[in-house]
N, C-alpha and C. Protein backbone atom coordinates (compact mmCIF):
# COMPACT_ATOMS: atom_id res chain seq x y z
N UNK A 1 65.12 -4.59 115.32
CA UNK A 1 65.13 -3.81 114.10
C UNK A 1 65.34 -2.34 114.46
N UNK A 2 65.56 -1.75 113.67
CA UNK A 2 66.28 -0.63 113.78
C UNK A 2 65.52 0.38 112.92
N UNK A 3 64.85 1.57 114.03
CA UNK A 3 63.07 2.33 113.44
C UNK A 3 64.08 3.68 113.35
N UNK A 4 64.00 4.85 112.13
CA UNK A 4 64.05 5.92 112.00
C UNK A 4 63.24 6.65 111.33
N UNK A 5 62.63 7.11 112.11
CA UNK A 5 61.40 8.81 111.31
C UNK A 5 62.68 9.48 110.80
N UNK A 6 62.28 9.68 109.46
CA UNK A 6 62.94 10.77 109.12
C UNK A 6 62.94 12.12 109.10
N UNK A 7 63.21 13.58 108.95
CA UNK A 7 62.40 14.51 109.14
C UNK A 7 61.29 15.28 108.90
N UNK A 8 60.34 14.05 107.78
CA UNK A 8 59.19 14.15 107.80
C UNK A 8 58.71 12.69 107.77
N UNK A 9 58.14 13.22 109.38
CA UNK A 9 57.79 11.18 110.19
C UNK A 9 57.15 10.51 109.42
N UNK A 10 56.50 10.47 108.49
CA UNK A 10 55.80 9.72 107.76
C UNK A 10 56.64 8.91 106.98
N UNK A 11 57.59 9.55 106.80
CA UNK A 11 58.35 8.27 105.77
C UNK A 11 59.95 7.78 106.71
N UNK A 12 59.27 6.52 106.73
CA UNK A 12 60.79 5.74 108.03
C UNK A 12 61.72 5.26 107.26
N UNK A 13 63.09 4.75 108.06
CA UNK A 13 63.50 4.33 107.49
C UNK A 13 64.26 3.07 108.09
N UNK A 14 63.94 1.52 108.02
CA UNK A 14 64.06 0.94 108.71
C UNK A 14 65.07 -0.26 108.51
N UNK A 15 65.95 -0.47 109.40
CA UNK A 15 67.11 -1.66 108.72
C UNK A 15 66.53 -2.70 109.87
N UNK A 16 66.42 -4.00 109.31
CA UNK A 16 66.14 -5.57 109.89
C UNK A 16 67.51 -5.62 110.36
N UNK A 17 67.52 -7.02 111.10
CA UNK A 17 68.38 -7.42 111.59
C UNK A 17 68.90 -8.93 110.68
N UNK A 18 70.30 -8.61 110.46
CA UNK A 18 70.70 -10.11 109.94
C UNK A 18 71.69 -11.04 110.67
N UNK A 19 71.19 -11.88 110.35
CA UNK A 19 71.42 -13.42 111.43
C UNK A 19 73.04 -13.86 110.89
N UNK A 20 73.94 -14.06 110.55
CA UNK A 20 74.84 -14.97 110.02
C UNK A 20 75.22 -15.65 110.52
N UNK A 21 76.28 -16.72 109.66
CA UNK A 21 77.03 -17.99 109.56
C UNK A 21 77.58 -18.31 108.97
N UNK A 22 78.57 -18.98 109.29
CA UNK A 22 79.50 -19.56 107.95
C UNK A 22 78.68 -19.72 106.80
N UNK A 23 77.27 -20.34 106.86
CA UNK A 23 76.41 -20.29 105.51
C UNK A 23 76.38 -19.67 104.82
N UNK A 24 76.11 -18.18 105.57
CA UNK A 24 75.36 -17.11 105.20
C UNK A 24 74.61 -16.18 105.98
N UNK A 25 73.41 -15.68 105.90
CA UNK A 25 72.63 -14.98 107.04
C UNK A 25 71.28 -15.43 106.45
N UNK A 26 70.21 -15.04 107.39
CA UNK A 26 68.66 -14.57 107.40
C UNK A 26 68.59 -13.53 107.95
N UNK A 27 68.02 -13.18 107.50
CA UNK A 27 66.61 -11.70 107.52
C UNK A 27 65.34 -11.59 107.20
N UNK A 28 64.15 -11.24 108.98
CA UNK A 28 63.37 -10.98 108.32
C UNK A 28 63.07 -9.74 108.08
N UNK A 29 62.40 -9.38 106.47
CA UNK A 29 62.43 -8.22 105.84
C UNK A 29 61.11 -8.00 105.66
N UNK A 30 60.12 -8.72 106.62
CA UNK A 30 58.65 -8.07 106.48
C UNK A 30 57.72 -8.95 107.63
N UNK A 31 57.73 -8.44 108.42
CA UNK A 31 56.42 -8.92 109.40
C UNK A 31 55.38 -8.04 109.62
N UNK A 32 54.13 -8.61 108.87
CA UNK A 32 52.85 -7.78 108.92
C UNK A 32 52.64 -7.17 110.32
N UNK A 33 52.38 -8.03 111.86
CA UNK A 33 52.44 -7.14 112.85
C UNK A 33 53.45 -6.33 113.32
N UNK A 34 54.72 -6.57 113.10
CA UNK A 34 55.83 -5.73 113.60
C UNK A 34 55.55 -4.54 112.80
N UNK A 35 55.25 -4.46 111.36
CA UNK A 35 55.11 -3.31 110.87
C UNK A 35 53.71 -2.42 111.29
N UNK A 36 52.81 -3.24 110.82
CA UNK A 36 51.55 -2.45 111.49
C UNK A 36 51.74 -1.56 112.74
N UNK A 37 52.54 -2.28 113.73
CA UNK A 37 52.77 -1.52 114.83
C UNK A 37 53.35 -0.14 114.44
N UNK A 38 54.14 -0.08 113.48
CA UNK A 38 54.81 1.06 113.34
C UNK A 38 54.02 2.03 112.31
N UNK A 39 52.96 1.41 111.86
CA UNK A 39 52.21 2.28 110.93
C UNK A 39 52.12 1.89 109.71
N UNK A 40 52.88 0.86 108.80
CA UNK A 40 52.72 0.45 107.79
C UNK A 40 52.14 -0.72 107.70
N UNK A 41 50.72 -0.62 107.30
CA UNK A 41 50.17 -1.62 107.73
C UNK A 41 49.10 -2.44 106.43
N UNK A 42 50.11 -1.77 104.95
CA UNK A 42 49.94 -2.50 103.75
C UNK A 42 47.87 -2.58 103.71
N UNK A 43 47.45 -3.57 103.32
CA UNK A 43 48.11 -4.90 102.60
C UNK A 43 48.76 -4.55 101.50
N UNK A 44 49.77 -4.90 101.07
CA UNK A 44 50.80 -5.04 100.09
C UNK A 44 50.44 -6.11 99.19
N UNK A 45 49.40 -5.69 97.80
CA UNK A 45 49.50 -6.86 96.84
C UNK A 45 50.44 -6.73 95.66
N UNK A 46 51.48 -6.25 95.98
CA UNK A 46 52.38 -6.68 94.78
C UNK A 46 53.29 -6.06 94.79
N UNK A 47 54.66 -7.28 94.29
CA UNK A 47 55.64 -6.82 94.76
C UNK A 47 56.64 -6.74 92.99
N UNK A 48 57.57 -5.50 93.11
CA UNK A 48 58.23 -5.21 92.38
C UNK A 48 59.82 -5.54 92.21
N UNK A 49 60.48 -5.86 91.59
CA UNK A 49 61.62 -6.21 90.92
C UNK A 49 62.24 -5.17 90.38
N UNK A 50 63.07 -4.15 90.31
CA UNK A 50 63.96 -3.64 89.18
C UNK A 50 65.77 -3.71 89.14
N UNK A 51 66.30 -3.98 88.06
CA UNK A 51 67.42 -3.94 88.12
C UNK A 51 67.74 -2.97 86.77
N UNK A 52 68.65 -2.31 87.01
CA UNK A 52 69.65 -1.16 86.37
C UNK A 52 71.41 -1.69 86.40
N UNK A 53 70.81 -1.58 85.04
CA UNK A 53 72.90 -1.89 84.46
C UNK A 53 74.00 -0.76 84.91
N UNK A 54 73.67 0.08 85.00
CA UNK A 54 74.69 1.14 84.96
C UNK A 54 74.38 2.11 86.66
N UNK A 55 75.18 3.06 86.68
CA UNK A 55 75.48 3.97 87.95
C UNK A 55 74.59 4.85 86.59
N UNK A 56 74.05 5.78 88.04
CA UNK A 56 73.52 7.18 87.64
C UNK A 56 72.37 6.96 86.63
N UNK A 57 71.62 5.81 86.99
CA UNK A 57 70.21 5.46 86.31
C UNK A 57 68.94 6.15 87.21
N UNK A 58 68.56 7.36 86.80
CA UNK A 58 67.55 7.95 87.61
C UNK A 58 65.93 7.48 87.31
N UNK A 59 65.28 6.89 88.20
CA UNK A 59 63.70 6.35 87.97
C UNK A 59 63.02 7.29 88.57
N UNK A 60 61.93 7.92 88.37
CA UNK A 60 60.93 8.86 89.17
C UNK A 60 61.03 10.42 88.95
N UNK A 61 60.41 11.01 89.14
CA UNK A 61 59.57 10.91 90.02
C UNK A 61 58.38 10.61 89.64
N UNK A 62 57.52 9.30 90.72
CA UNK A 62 56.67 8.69 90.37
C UNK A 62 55.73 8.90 91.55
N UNK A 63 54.15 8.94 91.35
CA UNK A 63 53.38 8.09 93.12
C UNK A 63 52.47 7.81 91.39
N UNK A 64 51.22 7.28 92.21
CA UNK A 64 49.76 6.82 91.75
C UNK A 64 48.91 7.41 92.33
N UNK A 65 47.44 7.90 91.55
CA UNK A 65 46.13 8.72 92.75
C UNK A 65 45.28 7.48 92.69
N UNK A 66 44.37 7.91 93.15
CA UNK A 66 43.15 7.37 93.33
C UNK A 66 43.15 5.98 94.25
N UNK A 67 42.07 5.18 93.80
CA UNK A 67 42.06 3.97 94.83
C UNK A 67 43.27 3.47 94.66
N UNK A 68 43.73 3.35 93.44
CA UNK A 68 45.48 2.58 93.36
C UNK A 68 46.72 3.32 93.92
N UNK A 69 46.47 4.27 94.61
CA UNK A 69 47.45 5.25 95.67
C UNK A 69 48.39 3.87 96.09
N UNK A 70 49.94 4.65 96.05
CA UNK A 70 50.72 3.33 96.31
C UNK A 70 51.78 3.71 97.94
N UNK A 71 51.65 2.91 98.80
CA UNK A 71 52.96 3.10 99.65
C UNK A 71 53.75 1.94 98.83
N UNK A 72 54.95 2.03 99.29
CA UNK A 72 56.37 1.49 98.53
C UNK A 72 56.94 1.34 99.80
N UNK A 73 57.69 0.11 100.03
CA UNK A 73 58.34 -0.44 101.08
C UNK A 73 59.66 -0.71 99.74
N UNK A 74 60.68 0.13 100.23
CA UNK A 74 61.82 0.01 99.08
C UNK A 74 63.00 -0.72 99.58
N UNK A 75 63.88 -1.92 99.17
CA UNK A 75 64.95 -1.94 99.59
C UNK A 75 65.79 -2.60 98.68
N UNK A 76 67.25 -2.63 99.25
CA UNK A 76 68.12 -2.84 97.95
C UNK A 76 68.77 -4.45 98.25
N UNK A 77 68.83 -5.13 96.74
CA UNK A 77 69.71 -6.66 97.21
C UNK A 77 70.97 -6.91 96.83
N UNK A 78 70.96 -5.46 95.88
CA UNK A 78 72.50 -5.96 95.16
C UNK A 78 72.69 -4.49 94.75
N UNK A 79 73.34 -4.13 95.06
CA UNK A 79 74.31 -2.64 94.63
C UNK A 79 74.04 -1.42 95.81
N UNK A 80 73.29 -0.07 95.32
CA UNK A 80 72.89 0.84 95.98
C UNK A 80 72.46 1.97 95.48
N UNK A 81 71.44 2.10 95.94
CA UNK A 81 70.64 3.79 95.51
C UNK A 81 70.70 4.93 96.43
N UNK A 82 70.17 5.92 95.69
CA UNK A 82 69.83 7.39 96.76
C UNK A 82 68.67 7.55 96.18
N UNK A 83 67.73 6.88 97.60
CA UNK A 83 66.34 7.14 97.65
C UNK A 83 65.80 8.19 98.02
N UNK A 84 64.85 8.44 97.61
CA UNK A 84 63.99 9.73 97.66
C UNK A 84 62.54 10.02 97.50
N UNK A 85 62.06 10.68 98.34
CA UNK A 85 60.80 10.88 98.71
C UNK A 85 60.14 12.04 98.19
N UNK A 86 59.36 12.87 98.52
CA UNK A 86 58.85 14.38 98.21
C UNK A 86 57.18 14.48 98.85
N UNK A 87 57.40 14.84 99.28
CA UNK A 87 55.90 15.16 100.19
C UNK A 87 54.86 15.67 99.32
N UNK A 88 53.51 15.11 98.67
CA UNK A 88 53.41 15.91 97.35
C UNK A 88 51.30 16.06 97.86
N UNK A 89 51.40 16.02 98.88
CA UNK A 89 50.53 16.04 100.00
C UNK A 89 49.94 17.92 100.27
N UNK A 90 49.01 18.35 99.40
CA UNK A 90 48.38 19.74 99.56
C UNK A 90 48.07 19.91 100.93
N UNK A 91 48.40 21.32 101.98
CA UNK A 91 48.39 21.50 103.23
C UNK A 91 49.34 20.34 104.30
N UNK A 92 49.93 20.31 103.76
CA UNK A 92 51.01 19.07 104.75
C UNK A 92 52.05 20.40 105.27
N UNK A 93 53.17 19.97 106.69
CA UNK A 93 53.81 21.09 106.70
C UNK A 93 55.31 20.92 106.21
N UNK A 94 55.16 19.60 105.47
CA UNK A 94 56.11 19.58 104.41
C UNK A 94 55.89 19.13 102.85
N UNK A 95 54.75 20.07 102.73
CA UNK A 95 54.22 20.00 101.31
C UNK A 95 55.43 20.06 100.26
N UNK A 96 56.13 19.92 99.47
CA UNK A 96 57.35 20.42 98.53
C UNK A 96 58.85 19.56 98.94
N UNK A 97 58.86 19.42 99.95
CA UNK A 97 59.92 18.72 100.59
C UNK A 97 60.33 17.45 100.88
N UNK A 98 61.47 17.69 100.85
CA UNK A 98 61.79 15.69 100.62
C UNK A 98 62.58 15.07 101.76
N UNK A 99 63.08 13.71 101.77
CA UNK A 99 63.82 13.48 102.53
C UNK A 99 64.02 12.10 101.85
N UNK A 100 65.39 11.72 102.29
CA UNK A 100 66.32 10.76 101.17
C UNK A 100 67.17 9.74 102.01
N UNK A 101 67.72 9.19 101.88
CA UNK A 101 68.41 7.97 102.20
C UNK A 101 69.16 7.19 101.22
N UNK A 102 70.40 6.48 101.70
CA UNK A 102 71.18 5.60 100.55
C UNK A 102 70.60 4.05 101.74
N UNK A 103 70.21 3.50 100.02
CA UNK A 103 69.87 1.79 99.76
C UNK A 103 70.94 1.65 100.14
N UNK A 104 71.41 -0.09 100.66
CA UNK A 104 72.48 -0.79 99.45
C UNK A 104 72.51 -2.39 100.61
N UNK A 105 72.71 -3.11 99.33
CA UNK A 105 72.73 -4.40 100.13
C UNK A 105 73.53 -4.41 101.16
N UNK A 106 74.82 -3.62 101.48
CA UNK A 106 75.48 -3.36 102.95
C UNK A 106 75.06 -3.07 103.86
N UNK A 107 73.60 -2.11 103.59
CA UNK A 107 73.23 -1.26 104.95
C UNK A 107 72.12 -2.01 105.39
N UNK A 108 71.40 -2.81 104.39
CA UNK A 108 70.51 -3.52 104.41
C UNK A 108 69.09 -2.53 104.60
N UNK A 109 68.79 -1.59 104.95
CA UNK A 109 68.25 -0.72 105.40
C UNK A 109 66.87 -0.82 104.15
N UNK A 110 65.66 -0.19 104.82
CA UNK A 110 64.23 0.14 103.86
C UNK A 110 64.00 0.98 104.15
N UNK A 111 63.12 1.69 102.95
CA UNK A 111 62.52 2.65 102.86
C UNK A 111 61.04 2.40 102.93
N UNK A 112 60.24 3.29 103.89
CA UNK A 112 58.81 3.55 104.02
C UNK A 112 58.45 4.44 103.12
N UNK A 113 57.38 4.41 102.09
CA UNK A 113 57.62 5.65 101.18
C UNK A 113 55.79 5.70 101.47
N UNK A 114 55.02 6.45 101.87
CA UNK A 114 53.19 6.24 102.15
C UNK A 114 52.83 7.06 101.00
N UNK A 115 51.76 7.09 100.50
CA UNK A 115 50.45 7.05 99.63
C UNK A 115 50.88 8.11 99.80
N UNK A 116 50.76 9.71 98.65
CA UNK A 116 50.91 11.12 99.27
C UNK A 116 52.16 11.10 98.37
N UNK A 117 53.35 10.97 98.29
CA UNK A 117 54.61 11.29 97.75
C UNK A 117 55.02 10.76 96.70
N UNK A 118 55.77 11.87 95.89
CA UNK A 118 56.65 11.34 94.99
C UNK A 118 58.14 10.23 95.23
N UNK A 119 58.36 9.35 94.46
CA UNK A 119 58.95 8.24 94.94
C UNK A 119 59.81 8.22 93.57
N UNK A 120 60.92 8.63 93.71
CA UNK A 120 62.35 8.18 92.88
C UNK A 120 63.67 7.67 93.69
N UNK A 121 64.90 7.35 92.55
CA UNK A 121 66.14 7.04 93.24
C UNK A 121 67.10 7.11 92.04
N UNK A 122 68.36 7.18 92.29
CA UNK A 122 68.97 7.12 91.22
C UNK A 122 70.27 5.88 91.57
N UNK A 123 70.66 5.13 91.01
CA UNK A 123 71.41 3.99 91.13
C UNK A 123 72.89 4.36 91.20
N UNK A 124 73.71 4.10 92.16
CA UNK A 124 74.55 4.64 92.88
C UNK A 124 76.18 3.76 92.54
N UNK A 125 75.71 2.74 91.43
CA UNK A 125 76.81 1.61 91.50
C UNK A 125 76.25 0.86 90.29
N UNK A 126 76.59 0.14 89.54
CA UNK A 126 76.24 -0.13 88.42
C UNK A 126 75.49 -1.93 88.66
N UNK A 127 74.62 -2.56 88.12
CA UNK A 127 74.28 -3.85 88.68
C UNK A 127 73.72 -3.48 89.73
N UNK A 128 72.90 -3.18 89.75
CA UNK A 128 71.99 -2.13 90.99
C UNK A 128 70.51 -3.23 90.87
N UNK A 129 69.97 -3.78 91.85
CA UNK A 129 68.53 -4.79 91.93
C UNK A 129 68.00 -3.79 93.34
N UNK A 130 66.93 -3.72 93.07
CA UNK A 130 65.59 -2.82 93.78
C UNK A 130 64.81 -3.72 94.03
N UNK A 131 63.95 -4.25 95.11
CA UNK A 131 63.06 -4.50 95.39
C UNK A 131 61.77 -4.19 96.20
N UNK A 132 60.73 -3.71 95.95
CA UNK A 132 59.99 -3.07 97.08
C UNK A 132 58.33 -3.63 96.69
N UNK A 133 57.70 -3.63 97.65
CA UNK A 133 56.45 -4.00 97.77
C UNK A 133 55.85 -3.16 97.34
N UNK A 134 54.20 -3.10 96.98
CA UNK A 134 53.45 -1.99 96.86
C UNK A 134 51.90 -2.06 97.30
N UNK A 135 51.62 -1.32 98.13
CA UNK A 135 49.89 -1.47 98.44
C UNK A 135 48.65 -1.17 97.21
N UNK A 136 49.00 -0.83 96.54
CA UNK A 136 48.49 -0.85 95.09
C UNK A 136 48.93 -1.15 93.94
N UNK A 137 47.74 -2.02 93.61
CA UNK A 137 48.19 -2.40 91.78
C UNK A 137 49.22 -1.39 91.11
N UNK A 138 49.40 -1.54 89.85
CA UNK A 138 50.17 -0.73 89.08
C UNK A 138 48.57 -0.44 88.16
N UNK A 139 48.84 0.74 87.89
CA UNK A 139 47.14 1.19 86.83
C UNK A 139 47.66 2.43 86.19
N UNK A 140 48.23 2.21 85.40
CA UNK A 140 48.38 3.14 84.18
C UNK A 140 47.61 4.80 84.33
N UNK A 141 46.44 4.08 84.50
CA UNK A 141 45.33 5.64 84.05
C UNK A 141 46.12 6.45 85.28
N UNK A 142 46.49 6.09 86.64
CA UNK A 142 46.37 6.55 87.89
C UNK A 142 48.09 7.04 88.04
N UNK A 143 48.64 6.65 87.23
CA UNK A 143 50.21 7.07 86.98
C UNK A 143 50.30 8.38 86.98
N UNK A 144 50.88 9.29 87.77
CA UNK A 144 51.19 10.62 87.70
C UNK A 144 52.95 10.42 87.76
N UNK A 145 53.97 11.73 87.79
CA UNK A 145 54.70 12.01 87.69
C UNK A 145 55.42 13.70 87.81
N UNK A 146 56.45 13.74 88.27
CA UNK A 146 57.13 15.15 88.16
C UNK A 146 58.63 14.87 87.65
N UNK A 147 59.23 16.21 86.85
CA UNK A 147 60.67 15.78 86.45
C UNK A 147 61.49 15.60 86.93
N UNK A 148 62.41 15.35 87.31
CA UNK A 148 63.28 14.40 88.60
C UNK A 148 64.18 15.66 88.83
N UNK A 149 64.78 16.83 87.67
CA UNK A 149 65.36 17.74 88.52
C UNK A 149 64.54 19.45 88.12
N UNK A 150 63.33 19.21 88.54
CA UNK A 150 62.58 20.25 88.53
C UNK A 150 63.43 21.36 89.67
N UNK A 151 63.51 22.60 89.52
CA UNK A 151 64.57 23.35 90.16
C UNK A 151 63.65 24.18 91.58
N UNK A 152 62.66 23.77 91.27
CA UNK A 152 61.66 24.56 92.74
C UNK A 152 62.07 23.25 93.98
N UNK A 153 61.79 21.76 93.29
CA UNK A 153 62.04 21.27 94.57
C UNK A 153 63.78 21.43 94.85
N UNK A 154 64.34 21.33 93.93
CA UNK A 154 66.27 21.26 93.93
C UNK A 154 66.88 20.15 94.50
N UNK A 155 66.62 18.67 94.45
CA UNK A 155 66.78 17.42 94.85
C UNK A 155 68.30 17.76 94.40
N UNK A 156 69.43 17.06 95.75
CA UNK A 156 70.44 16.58 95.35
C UNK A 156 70.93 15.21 94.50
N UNK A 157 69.98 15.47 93.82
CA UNK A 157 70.61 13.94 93.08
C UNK A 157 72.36 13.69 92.76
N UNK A 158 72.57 12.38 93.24
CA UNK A 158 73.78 11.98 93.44
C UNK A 158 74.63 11.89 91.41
N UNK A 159 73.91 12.17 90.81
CA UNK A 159 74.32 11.95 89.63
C UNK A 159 74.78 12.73 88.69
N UNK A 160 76.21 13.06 88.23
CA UNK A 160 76.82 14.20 88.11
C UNK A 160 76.29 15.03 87.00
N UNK A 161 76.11 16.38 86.63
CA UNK A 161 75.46 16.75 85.74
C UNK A 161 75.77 16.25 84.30
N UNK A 162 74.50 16.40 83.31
CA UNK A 162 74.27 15.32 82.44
C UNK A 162 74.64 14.18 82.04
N UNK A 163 74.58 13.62 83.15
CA UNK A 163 75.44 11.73 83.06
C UNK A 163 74.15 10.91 84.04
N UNK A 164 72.82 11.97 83.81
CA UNK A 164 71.82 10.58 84.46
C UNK A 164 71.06 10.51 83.71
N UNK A 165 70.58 9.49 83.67
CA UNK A 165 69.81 8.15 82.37
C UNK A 165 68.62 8.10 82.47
N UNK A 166 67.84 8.81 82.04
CA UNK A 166 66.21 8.42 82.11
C UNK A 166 65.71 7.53 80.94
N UNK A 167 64.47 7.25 81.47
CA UNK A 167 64.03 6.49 80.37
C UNK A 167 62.91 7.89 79.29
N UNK A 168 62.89 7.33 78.47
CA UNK A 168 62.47 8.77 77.42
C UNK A 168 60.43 9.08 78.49
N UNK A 169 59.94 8.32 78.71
CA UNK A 169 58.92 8.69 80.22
C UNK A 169 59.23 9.97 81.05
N UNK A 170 60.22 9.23 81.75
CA UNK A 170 61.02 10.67 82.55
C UNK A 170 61.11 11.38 82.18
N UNK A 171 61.83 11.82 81.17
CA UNK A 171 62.38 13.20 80.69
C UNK A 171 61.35 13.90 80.80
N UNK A 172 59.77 13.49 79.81
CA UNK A 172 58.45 14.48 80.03
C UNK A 172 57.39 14.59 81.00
N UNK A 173 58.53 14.06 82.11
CA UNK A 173 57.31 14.85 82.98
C UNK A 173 57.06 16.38 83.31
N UNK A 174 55.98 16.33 83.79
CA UNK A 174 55.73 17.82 84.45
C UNK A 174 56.55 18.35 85.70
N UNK A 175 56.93 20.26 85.73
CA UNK A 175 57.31 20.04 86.82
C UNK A 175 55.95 20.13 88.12
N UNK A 176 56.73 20.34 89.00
CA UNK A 176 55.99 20.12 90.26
C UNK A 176 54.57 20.99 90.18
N UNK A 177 54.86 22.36 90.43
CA UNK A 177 53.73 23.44 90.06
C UNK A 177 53.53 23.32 89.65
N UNK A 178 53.45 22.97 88.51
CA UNK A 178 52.50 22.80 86.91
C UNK A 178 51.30 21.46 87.44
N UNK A 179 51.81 20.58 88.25
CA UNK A 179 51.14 19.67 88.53
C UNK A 179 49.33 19.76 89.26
N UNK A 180 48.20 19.57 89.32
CA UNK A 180 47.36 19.67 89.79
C UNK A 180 47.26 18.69 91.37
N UNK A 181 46.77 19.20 92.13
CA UNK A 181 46.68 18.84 93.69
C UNK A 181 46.58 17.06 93.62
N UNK A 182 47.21 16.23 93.55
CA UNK A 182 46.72 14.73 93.65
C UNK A 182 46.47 14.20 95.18
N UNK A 183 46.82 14.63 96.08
CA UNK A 183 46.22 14.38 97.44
C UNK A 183 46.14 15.64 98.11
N UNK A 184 45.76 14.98 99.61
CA UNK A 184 45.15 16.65 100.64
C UNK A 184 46.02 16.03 102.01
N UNK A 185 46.36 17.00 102.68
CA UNK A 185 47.15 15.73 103.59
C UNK A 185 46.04 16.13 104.81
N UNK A 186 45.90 14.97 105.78
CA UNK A 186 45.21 14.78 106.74
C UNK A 186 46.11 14.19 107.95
N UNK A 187 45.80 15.30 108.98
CA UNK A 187 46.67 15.17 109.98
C UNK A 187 45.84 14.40 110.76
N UNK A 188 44.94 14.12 110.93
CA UNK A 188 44.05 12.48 111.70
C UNK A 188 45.12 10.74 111.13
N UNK A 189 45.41 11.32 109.96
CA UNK A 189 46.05 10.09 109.98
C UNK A 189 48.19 10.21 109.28
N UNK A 190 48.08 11.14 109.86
CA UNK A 190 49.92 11.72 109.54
C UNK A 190 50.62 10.84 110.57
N UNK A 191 52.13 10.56 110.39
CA UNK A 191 52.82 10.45 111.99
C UNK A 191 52.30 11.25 112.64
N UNK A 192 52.72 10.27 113.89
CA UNK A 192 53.36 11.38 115.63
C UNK A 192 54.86 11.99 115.16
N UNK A 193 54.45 13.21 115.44
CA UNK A 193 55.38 14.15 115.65
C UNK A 193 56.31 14.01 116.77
N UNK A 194 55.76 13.63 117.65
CA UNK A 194 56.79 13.18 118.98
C UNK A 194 57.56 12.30 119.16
């Protein structure tokens, strides 16, 4: 398998390996110790589904606080996104900052997204299916959010101006600053930097 820290190590980005054959292929796309080793080490009770009809469908920015804090293991089965992260982690030394990656069932590739960050993407191809795990329930009360093109962080979203699709949710979120501290980051348990 194929391990990349991105430039903020905490969030990897990792492509499996696929098997083929005239059949078809296998992939495995989740081994509890192979991952643990690398730091993601779940438990993951529940796993998510989304599909988007159209290109330039923007979801997020989303995390969860409290005990239902979510990592997101993201990857794509059918089309392609531009995933995205945001470090949303008070005293981190990439508090504000993001780092991104393109999905797509070609690259086969996942996203590590940990507890701490905002978590969006915008759908890159129309018939677009998302799938990603989550270490926490879904809990409403614990739902936070920021507006997907708040201009302090300045995300390149791949989606040409006013031609991306929120759901009427999105549109009101808060921006970033306006937001109150939802985590503290702790460097006892951050990546290795090395």
């Amino acid at each position: 398998m194929k391990v990349e820290r991105l430039s903020i190590p905490d969030v990897i980005l990792l492509t499996p390996p696929k098997f083929g054959d005239a059949r078809g292929f296998f992939s495995e796309t989740w081994n509890g110790k192979r991952y643990a080793d690398l730091g993601i080490a779940g438990p993951f009770v529940q796993d998510n589904h989304a599909y988007s009809s159209e290109a330039n469908v923007v979801r997020g920015l989303h995390l969860q606080i409290g005990s239902n804090a979510q990592g997101k293991l993201v990857r794509v089965v059918k089309g392609a996104i531009w995933d995205v992260a945001v470090d949303a982690r008070v005293g981190s030394p990439s508090f504000g900052r993001h780092v991104a990656a393109e999905l797509s069932a070609e690259n086969w590739s996942q996203l590590w997204v940990p507890p701490g960050f905002l978590h969006g993407y915008c759908t890159l191809c129309a018939d677009t299916e998302v799938i990603y795990k989550v270490t926490g329930e879904y809990d409403r009360s614990a739902e936070r959010g920021v507006i997907w093109d708040d201009p302090t962080l300045a995300l390149p979203w791949p989606a040409p101006p006013g031609q991306a699709i929120l759901s009427d949710k999105d549109k009101l979120l808060p921006r970033f600053a306006d937001c109150e501290p939802w985590f503290h980051y702790d460097p006892a348990t951050a990546a290795s930097h090395g």
